[in-house]
Protein backbone atom coordinates (compact mmCIF):
# COMPACT_ATOMS: atom_id res chain seq x y z
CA UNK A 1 91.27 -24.96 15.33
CA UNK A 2 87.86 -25.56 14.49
CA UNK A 3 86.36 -24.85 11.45
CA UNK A 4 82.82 -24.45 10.14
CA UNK A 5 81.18 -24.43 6.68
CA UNK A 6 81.58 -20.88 4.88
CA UNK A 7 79.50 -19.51 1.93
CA UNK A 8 81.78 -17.96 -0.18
CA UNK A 9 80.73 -16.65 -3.75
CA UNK A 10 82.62 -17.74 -6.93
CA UNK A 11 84.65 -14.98 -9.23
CA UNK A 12 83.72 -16.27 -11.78
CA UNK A 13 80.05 -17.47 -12.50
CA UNK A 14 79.00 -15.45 -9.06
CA UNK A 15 77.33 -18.27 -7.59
CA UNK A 16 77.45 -19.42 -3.73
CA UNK A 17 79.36 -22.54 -3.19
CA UNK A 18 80.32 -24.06 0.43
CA UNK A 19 84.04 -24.29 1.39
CA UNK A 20 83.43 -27.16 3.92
CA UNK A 21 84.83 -27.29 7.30
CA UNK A 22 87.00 -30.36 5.20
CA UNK A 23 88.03 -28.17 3.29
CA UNK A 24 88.97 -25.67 4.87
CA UNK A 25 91.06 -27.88 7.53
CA UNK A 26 92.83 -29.70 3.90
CA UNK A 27 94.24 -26.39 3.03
CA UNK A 28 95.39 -25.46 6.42
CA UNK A 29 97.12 -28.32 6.38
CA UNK A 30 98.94 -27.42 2.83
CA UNK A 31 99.96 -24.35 4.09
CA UNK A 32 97.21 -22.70 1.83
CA UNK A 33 96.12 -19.44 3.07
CA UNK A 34 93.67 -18.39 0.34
CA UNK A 35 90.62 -19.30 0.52
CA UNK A 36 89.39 -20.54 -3.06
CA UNK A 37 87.51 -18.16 -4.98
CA UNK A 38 85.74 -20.22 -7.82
CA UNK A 39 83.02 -23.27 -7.04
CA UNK A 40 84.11 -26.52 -8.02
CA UNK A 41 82.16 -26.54 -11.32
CA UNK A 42 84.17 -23.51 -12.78
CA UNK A 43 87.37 -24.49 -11.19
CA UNK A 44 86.62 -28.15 -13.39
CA UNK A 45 86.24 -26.21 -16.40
CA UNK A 46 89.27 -24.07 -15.73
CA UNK A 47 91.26 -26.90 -15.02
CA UNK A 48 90.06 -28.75 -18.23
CA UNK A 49 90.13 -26.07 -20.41
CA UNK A 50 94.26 -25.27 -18.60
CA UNK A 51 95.04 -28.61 -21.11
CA UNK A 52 93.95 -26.58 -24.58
CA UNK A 53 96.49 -23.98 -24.12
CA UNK A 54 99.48 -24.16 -25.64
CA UNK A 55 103.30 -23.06 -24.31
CA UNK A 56 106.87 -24.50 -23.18
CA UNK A 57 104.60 -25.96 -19.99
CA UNK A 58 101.86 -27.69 -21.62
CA UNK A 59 104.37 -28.77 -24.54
CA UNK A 60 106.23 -30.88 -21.55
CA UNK A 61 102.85 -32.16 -21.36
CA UNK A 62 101.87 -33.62 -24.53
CA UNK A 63 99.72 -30.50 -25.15
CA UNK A 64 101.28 -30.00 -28.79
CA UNK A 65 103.89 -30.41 -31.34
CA UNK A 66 106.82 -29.14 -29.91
CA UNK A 67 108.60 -26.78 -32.66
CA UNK A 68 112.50 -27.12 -33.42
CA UNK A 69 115.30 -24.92 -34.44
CA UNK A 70 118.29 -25.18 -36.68
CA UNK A 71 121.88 -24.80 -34.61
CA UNK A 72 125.21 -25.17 -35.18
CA UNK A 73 127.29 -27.28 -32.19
CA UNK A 74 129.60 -25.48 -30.20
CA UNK A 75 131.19 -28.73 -29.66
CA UNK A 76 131.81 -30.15 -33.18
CA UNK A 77 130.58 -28.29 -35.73
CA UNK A 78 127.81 -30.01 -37.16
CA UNK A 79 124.19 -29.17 -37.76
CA UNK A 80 121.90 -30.06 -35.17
CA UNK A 81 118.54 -29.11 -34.42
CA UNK A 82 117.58 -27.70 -30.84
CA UNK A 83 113.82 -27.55 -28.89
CA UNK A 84 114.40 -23.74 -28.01
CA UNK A 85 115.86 -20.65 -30.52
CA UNK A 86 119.59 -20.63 -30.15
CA UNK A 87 120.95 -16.99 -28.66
CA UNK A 88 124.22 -15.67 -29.63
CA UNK A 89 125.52 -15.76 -25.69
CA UNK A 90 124.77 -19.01 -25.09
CA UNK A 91 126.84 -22.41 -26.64
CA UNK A 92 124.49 -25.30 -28.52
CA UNK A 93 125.51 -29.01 -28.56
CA UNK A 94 124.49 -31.65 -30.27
CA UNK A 95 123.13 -34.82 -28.60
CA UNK A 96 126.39 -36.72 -28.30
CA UNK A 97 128.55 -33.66 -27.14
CA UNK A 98 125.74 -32.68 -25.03
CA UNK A 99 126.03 -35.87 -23.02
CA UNK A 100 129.94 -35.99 -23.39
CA UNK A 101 129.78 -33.09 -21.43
CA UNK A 102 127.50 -34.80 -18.88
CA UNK A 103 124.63 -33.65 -19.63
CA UNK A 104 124.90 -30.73 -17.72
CA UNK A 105 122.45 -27.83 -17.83
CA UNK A 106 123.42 -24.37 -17.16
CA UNK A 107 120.68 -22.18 -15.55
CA UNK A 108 120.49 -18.52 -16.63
CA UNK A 109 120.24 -15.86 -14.18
């Protein structure tokens, strides 16, 4: 297909960027079938400013202190302290009975 150069008008700042023909044939091949609707200059600052938030994603990402909670192992007993807050349905291991389990995660549904 061929593509041309579009004027499309950003959601944000409401100014007129070009989606290039380049651009356009980059996210057809992606699978993308949005076309984007902020220029590159606000989708820079939303990407930077995507780093200051905090949350279990950006934690992953060095984006803060990550805060932890007291448990008791299901396995052995002893105190242990977890990343998440424990739930009364669900078991908590330490590290070593953690991995003597195999390190196995259950997903919930």
């Amino acid at each position: 297909m061929a593509y041309s150069d579009l004027t499309l008008h950003c959601s944000d700042c409401g100014d007129s960027f070009t989606f290039t023909a380049g651009e356009q044939e980059f996210h057809a091949q992606k699978g993308f079938s949005n076309r984007p609707g902020r220029c590159p200059s606000c989708r820079a600052a939303r990407k930077k400013n995507a780093g200051d938030q905090s949350g279990p994603r950006h934690d992953r990402q060095g984006g803060g202190q990550r805060s932890m909670h007291s448990a008791v192992c299901s396995g052995c007993g002893q105190q242990t302290e977890v990343p998440f807050q424990p739930t009364q349905d669900r078991p908590v291991y330490c590290r070593s009975c953690f991995a003597t389990q195999g390190g196995k995660r259950t997903m919930r549904r």
